[in-house]
N, C-alpha and C. Protein backbone atom coordinates (compact mmCIF):
# COMPACT_ATOMS: atom_id res chain seq x y z
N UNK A 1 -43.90 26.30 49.36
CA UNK A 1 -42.78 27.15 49.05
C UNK A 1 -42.57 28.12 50.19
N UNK A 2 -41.25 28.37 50.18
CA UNK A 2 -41.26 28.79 51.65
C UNK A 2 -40.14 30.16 51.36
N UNK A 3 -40.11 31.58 50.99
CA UNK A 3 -39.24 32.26 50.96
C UNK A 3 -38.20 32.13 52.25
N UNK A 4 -37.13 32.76 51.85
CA UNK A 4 -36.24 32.55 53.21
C UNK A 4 -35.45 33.91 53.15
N UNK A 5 -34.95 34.15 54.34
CA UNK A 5 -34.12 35.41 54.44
C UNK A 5 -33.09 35.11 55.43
N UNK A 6 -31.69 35.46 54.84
CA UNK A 6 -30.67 35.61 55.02
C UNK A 6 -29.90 36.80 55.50
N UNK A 7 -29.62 37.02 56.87
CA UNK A 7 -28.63 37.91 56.58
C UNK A 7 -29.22 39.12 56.38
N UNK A 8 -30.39 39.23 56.33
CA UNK A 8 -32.09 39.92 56.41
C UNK A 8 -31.74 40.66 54.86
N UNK A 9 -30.50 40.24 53.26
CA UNK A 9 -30.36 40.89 52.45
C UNK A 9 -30.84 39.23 51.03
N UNK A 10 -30.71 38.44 52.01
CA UNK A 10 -30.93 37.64 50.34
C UNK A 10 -32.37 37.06 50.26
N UNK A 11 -32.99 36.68 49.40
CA UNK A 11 -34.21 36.16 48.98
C UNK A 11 -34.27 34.78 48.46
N UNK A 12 -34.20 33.97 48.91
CA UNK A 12 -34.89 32.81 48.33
C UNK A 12 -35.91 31.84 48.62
N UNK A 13 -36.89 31.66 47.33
CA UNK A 13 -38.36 30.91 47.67
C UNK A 13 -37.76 29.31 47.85
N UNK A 14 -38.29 29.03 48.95
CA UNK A 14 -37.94 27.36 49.55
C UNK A 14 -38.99 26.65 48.81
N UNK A 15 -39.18 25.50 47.58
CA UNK A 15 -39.82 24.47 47.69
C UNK A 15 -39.68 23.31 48.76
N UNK A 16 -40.45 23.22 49.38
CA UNK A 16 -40.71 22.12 50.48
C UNK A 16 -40.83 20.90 49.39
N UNK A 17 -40.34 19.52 49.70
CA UNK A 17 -40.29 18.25 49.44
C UNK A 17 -39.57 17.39 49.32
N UNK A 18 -39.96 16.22 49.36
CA UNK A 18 -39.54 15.07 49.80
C UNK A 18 -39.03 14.21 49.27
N UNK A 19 -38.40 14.72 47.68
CA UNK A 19 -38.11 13.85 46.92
C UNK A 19 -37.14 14.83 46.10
N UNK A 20 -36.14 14.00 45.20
CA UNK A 20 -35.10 15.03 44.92
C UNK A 20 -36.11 15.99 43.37
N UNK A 21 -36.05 17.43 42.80
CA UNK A 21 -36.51 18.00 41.84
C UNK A 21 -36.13 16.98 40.85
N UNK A 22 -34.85 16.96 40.23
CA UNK A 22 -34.21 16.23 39.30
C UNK A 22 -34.52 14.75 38.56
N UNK A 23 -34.27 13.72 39.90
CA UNK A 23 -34.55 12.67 39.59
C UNK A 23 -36.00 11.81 40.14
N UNK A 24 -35.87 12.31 41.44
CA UNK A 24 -37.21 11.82 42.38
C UNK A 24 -36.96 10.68 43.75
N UNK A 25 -35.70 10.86 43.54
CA UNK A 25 -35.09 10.03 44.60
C UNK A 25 -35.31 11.19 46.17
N UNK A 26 -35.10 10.20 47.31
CA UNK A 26 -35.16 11.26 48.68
C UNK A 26 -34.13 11.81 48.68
N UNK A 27 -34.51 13.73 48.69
CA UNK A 27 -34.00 14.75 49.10
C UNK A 27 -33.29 14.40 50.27
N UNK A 28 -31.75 14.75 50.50
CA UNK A 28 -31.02 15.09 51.85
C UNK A 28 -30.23 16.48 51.14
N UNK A 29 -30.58 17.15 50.22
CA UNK A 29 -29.75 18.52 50.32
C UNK A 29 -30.58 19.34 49.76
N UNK A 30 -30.50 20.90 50.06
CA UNK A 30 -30.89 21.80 48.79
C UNK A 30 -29.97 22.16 48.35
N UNK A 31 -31.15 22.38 46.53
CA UNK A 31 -30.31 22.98 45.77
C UNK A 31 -30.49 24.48 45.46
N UNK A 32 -29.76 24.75 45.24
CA UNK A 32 -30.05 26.36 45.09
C UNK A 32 -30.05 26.76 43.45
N UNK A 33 -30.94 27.37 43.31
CA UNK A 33 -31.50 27.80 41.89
C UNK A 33 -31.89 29.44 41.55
N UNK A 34 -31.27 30.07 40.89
CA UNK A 34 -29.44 29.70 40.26
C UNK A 34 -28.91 29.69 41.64
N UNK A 35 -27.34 28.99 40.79
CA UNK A 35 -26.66 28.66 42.27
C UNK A 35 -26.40 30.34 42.97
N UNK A 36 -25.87 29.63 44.59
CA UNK A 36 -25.83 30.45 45.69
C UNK A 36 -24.47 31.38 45.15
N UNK A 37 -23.63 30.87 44.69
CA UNK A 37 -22.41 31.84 44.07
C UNK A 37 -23.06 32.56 42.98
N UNK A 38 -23.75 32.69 42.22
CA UNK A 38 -24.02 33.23 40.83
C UNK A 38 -24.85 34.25 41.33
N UNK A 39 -25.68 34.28 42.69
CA UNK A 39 -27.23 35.32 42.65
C UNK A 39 -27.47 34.63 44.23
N UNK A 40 -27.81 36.03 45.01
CA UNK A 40 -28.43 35.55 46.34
C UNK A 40 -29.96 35.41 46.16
N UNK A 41 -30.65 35.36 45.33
CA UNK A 41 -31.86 35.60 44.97
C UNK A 41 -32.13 34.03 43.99
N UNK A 42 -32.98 33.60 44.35
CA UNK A 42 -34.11 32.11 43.29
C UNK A 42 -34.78 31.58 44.36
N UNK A 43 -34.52 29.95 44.09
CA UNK A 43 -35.10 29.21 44.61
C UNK A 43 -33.91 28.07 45.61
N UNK A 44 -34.90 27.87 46.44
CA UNK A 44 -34.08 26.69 47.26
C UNK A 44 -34.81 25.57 46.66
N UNK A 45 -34.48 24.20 46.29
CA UNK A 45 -35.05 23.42 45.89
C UNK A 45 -34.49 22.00 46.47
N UNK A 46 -35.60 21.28 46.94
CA UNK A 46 -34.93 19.69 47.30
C UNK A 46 -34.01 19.08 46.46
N UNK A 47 -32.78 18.35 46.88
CA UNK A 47 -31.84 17.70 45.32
C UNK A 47 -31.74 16.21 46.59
N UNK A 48 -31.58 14.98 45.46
CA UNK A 48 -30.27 14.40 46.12
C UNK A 48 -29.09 14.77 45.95
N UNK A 49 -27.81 14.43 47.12
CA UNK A 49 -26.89 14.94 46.68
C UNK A 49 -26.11 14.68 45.45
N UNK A 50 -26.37 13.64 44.37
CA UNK A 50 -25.39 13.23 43.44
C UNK A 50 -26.22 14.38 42.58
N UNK A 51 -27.55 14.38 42.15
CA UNK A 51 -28.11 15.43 41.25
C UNK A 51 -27.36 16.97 42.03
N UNK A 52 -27.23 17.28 43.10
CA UNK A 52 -27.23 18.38 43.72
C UNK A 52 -25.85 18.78 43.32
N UNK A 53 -24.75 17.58 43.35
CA UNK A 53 -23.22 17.67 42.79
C UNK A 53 -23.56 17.87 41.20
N UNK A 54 -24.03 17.10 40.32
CA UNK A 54 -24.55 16.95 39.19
C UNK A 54 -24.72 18.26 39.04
N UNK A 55 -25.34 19.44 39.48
CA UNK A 55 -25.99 20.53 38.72
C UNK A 55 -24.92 21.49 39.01
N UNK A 56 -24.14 21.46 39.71
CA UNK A 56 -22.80 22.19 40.15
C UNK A 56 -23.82 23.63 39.86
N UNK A 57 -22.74 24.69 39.15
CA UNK A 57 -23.18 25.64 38.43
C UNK A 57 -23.50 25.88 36.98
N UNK A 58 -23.79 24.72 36.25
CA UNK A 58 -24.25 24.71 34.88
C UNK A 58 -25.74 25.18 34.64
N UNK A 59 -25.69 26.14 33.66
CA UNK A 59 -26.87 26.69 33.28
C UNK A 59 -27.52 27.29 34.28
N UNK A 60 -26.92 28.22 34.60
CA UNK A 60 -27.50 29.13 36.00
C UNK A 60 -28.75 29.54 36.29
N UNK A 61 -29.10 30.30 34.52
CA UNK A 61 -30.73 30.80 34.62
C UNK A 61 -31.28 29.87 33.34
N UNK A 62 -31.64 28.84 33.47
CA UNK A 62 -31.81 27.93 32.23
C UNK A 62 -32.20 26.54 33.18
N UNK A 63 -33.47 26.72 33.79
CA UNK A 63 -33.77 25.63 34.75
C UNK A 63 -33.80 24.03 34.20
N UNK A 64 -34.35 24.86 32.73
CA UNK A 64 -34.75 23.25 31.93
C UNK A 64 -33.64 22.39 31.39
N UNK A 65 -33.12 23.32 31.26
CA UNK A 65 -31.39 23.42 30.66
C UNK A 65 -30.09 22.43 31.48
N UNK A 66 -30.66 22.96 32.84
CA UNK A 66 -29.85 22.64 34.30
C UNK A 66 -30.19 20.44 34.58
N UNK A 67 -31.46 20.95 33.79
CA UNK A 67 -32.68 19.21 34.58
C UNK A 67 -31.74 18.49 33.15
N UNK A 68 -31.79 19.24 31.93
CA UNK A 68 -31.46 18.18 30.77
C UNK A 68 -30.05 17.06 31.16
N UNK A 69 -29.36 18.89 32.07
CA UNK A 69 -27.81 18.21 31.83
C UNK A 69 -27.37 17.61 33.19
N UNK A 70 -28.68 17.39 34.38
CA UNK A 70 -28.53 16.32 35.55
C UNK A 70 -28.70 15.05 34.86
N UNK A 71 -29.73 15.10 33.90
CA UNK A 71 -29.71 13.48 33.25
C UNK A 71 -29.09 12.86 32.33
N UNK A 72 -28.28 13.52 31.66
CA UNK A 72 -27.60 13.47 30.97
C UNK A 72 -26.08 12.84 31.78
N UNK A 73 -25.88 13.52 33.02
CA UNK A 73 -24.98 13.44 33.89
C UNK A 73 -25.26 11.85 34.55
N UNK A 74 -26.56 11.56 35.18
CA UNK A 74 -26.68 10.40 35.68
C UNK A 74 -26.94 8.88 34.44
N UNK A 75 -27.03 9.27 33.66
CA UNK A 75 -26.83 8.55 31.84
C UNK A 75 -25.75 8.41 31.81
N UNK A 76 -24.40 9.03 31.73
CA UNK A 76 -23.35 9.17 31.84
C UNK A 76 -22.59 7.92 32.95
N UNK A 77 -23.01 8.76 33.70
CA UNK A 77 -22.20 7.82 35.20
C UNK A 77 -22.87 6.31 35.52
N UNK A 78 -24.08 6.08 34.51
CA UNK A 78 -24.21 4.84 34.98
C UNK A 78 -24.69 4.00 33.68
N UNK A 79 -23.97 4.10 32.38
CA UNK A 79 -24.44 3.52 31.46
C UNK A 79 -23.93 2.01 31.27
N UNK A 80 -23.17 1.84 31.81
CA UNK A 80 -22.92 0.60 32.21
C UNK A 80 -23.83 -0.36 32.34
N UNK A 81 -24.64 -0.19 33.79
CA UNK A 81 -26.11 -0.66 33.99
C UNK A 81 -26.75 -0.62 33.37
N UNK A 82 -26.87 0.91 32.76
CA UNK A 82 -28.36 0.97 31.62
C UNK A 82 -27.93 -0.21 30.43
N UNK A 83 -27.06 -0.26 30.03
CA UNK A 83 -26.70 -1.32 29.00
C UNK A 83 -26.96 -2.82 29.29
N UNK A 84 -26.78 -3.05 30.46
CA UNK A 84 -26.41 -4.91 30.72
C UNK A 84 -27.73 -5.30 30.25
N UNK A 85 -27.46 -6.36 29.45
CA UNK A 85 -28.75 -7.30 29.27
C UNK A 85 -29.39 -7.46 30.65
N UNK A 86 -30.52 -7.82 30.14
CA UNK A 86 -31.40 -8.39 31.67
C UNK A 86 -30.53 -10.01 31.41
N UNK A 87 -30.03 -10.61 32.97
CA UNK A 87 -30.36 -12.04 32.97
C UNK A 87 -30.96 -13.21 33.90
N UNK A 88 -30.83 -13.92 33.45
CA UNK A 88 -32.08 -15.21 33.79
C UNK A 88 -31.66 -15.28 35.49
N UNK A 89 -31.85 -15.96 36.17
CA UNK A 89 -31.57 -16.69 37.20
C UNK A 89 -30.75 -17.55 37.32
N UNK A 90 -31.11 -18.34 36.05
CA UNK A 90 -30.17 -19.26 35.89
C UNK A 90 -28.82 -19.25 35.20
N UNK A 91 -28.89 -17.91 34.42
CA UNK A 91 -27.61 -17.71 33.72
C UNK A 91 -26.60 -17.19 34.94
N UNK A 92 -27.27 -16.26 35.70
CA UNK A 92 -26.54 -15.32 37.02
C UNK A 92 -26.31 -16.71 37.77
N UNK A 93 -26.29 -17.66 38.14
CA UNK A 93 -26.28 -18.89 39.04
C UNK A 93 -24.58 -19.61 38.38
N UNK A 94 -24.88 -19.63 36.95
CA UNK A 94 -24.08 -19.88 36.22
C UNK A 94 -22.19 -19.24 36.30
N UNK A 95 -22.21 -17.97 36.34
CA UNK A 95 -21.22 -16.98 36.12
C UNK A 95 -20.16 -17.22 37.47
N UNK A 96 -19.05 -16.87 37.43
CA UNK A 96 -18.29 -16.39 38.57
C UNK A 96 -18.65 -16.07 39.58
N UNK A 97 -18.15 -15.53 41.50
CA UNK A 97 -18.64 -15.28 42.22
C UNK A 97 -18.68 -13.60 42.06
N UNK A 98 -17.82 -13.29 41.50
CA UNK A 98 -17.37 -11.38 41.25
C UNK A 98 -18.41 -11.11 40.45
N UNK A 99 -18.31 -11.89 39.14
CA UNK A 99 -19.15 -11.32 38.12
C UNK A 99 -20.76 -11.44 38.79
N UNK A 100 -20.65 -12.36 38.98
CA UNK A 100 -22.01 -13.14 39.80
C UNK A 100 -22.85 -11.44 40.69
N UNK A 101 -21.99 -11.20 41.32
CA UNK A 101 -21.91 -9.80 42.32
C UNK A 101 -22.17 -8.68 41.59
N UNK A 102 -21.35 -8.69 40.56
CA UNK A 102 -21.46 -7.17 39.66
C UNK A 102 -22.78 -7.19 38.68
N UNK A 103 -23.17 -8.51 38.56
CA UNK A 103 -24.53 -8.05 37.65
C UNK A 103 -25.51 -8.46 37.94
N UNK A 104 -25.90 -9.29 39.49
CA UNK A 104 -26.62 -8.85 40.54
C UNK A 104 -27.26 -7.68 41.09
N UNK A 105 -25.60 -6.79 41.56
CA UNK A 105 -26.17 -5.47 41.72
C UNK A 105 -26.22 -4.46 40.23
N UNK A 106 -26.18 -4.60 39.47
CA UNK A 106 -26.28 -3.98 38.62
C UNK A 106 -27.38 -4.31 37.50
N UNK A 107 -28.39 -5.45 38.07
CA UNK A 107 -29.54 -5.60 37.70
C UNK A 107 -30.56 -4.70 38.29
N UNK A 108 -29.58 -4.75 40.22
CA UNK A 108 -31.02 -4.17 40.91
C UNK A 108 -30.81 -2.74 40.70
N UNK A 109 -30.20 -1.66 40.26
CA UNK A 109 -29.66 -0.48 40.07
C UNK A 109 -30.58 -0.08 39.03
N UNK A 110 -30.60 -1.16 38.02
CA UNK A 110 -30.85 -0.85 36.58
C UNK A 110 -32.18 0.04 36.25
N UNK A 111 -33.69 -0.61 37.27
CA UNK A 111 -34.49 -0.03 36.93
C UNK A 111 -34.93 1.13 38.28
N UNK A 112 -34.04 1.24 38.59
CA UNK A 112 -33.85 2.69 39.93
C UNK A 112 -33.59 3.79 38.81
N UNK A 113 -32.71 3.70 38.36
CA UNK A 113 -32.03 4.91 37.18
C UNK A 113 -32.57 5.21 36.01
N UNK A 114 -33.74 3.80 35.56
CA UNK A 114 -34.48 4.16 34.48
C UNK A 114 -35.73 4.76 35.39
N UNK A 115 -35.73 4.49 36.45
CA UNK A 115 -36.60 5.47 37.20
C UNK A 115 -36.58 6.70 37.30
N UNK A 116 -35.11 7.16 37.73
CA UNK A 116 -34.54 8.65 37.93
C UNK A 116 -34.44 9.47 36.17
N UNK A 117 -34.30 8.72 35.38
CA UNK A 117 -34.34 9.32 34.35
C UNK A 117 -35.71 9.60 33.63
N UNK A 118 -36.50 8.84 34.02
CA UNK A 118 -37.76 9.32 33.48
C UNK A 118 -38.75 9.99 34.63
N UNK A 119 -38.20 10.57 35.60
CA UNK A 119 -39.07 11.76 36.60
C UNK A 119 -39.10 12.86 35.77
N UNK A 120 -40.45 12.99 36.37
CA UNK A 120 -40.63 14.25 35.22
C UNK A 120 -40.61 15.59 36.65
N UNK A 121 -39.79 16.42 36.24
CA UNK A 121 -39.29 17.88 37.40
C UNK A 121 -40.92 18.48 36.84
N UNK A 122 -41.23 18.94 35.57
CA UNK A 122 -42.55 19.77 35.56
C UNK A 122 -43.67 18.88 36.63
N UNK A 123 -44.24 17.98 36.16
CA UNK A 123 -44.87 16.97 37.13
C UNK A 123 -44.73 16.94 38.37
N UNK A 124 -43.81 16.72 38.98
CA UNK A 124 -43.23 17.17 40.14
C UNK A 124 -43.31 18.52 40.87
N UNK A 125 -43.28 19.48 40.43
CA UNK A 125 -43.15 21.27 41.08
C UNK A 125 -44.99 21.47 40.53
N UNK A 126 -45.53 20.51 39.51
CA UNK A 126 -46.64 21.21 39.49
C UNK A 126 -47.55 20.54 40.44
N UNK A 127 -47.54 19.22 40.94
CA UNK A 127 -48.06 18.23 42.46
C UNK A 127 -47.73 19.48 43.68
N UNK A 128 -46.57 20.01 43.78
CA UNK A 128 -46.41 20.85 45.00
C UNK A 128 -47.25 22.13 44.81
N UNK A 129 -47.17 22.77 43.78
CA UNK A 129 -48.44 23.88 43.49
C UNK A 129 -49.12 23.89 43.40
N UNK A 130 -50.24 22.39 43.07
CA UNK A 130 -51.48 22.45 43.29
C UNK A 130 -51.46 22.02 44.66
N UNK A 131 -50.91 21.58 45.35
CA UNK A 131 -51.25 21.57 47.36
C UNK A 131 -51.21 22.81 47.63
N UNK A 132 -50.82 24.08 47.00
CA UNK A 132 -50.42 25.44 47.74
C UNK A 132 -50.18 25.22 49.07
N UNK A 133 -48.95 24.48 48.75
CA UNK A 133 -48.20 24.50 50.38
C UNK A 133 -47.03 25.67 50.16
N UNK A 134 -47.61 27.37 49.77
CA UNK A 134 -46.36 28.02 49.83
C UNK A 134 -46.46 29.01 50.84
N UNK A 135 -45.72 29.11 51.43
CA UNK A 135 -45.39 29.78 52.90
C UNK A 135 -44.35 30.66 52.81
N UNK A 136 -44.18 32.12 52.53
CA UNK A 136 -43.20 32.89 52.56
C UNK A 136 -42.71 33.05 54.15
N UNK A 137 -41.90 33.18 54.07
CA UNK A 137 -40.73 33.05 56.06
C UNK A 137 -39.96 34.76 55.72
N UNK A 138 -40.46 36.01 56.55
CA UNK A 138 -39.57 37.04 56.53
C UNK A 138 -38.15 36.57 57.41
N UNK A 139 -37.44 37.64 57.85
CA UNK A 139 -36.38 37.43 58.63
C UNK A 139 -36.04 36.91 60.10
N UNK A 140 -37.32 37.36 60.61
CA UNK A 140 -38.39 36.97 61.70
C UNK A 140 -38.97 35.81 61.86
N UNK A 141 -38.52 35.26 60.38
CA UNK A 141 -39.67 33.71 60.62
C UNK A 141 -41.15 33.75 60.93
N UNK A 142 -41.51 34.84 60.75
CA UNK A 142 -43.10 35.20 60.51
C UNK A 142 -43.90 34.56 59.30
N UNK A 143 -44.81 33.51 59.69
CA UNK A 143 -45.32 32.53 58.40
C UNK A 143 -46.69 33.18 58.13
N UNK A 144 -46.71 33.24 57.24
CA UNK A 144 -48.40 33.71 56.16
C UNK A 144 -48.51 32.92 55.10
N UNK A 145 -49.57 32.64 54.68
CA UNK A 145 -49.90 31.78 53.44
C UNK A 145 -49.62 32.88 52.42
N UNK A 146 -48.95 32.36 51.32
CA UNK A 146 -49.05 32.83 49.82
C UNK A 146 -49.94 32.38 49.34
N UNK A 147 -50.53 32.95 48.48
CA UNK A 147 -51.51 32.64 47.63
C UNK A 147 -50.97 32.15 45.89
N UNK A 148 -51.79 31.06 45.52
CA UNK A 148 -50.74 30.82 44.14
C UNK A 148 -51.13 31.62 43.57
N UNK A 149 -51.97 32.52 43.42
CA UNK A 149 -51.45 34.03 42.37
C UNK A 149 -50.79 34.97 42.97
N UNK A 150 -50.46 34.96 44.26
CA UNK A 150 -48.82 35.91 44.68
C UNK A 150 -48.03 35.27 44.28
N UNK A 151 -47.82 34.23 44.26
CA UNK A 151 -46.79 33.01 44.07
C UNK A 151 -46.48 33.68 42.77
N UNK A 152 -47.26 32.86 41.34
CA UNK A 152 -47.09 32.78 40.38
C UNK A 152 -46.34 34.60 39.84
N UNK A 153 -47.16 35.49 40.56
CA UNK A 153 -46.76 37.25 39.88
C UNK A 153 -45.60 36.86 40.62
N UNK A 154 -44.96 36.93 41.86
CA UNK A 154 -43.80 36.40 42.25
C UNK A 154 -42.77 36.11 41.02
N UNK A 155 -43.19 34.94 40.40
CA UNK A 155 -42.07 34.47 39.72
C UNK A 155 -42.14 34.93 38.45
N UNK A 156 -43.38 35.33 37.92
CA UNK A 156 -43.17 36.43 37.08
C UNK A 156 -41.84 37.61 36.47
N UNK A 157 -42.39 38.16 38.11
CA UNK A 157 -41.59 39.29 38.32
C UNK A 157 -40.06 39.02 38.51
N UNK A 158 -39.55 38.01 38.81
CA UNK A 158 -38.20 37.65 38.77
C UNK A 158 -37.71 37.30 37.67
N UNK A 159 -38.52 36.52 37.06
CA UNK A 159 -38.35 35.90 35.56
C UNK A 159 -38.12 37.56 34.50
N UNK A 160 -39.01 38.27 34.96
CA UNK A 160 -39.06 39.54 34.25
C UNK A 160 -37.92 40.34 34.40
N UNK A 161 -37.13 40.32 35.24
CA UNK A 161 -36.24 41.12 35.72
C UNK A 161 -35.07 40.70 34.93
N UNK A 162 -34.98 38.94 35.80
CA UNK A 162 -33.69 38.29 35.16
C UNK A 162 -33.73 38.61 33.74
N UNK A 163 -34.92 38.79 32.43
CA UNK A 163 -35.01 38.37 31.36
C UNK A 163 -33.81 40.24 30.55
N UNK A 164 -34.49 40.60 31.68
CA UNK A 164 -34.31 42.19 31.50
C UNK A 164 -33.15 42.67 31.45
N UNK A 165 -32.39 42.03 32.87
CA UNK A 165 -30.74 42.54 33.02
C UNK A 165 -30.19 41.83 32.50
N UNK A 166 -30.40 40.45 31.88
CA UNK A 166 -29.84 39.82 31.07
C UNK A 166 -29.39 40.62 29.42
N UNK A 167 -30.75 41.00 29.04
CA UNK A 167 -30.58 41.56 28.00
C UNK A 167 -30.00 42.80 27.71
N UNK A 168 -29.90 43.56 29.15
CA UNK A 168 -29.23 45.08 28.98
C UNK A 168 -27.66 44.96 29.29
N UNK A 169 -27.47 43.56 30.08
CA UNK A 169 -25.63 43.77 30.06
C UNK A 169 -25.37 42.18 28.91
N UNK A 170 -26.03 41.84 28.41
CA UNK A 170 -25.77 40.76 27.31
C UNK A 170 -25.05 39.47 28.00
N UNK A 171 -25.16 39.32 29.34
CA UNK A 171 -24.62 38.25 30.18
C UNK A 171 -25.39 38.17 30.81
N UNK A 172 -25.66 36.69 31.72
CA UNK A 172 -25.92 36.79 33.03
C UNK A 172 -25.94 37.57 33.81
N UNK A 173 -26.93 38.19 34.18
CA UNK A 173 -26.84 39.21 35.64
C UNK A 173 -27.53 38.41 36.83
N UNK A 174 -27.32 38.70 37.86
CA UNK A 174 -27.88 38.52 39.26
C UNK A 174 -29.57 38.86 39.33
N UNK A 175 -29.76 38.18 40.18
CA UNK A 175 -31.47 38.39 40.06
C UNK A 175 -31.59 39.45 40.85
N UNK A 176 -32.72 40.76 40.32
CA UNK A 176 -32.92 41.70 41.48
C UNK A 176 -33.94 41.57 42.39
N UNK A 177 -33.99 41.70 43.34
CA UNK A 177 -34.94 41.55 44.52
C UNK A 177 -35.90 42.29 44.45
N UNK A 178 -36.94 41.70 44.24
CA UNK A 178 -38.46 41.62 44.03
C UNK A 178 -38.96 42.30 45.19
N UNK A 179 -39.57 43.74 44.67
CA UNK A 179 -40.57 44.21 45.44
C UNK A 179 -41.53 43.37 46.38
């Protein structure tokens, strides 16, 4: 985990990895948690980009909330596949050259997505915390090891805050920046 500083005013802890949070497919974007419009303050987190489009700004401070409704989203967009019977070799040999094509690739799709839907995100963020690969970065880019009990009071203390201004303006508030 890698804090980051912006602009030497925003805060966010970088998870480092190599695979998207969401589904488990390879990361090419971060995601920002809550999003970058809602709070300069969370987490940067690996996404692919369809999960990374997928999480738009739904469920801002509601992480679990955010993972339900990426899969729900990729369930959605590809139930098609999830549905097709499995078939033979010989039945696919059988069919049209189009159809032949469409449930070809939509055989080999099929168990990619029952893949992405059953990654587990806790499983996942808890493999990166037991490596304590977390590395806070000041503005300077000055690297020091965190320790996973700075880490963990870390998110504590944000969790504590958010839970706090949430409850004193009865909306969403912005995360405050952690001592």
């Amino acid at each position: 985990m890698v804090a980051s500083s912006r602009f030497g005013e925003d805060l966010r802890i970088r998870i480092r990895g190599a695979r998207c949070v969401y589904c488990g497919e390879t990361a090419q974007t971060d995601e920002h948690f809550p999003p970058a419009c809602v709070s300069p303050y969370g987490y940067v987190l690996p996404a692919c980009r369809e999960c990374n489009r997928f999480a738009g700004t739904e469920f801002s401070y509601d992480f679990e909330q955010r993972c339900l409704s990426v899969k729900r989203k990729i369930r959605k967009k590809y139930i098609k596949q999830l549905e097709t019977p499995d078939w033979s070799n010989d039945e696919v040999a059988e069919i049209g050259y189009n159809l032949r094509r469409m449930v070809t690739k939509w055989q080999r799709l099929k168990p990619i997505i029952q893949q992405r839907l059953a990654w587990s995100v806790p499983a996942y963020l808890g493999l990166i915390d037991h490596r304590s690969v977390f590395v806070p970065v000041d503005a300077n880019s000055n690297f020091t090891t965190m320790s996973e009990k700075e880490l963990l009071s870390t998110c504590e203390k944000v969790a504590k805050s958010l839970n706090e201004n949430k409850e004193a303006t009865g909306k969403a508030a912005l995360i405050p920046r952690v001592a």
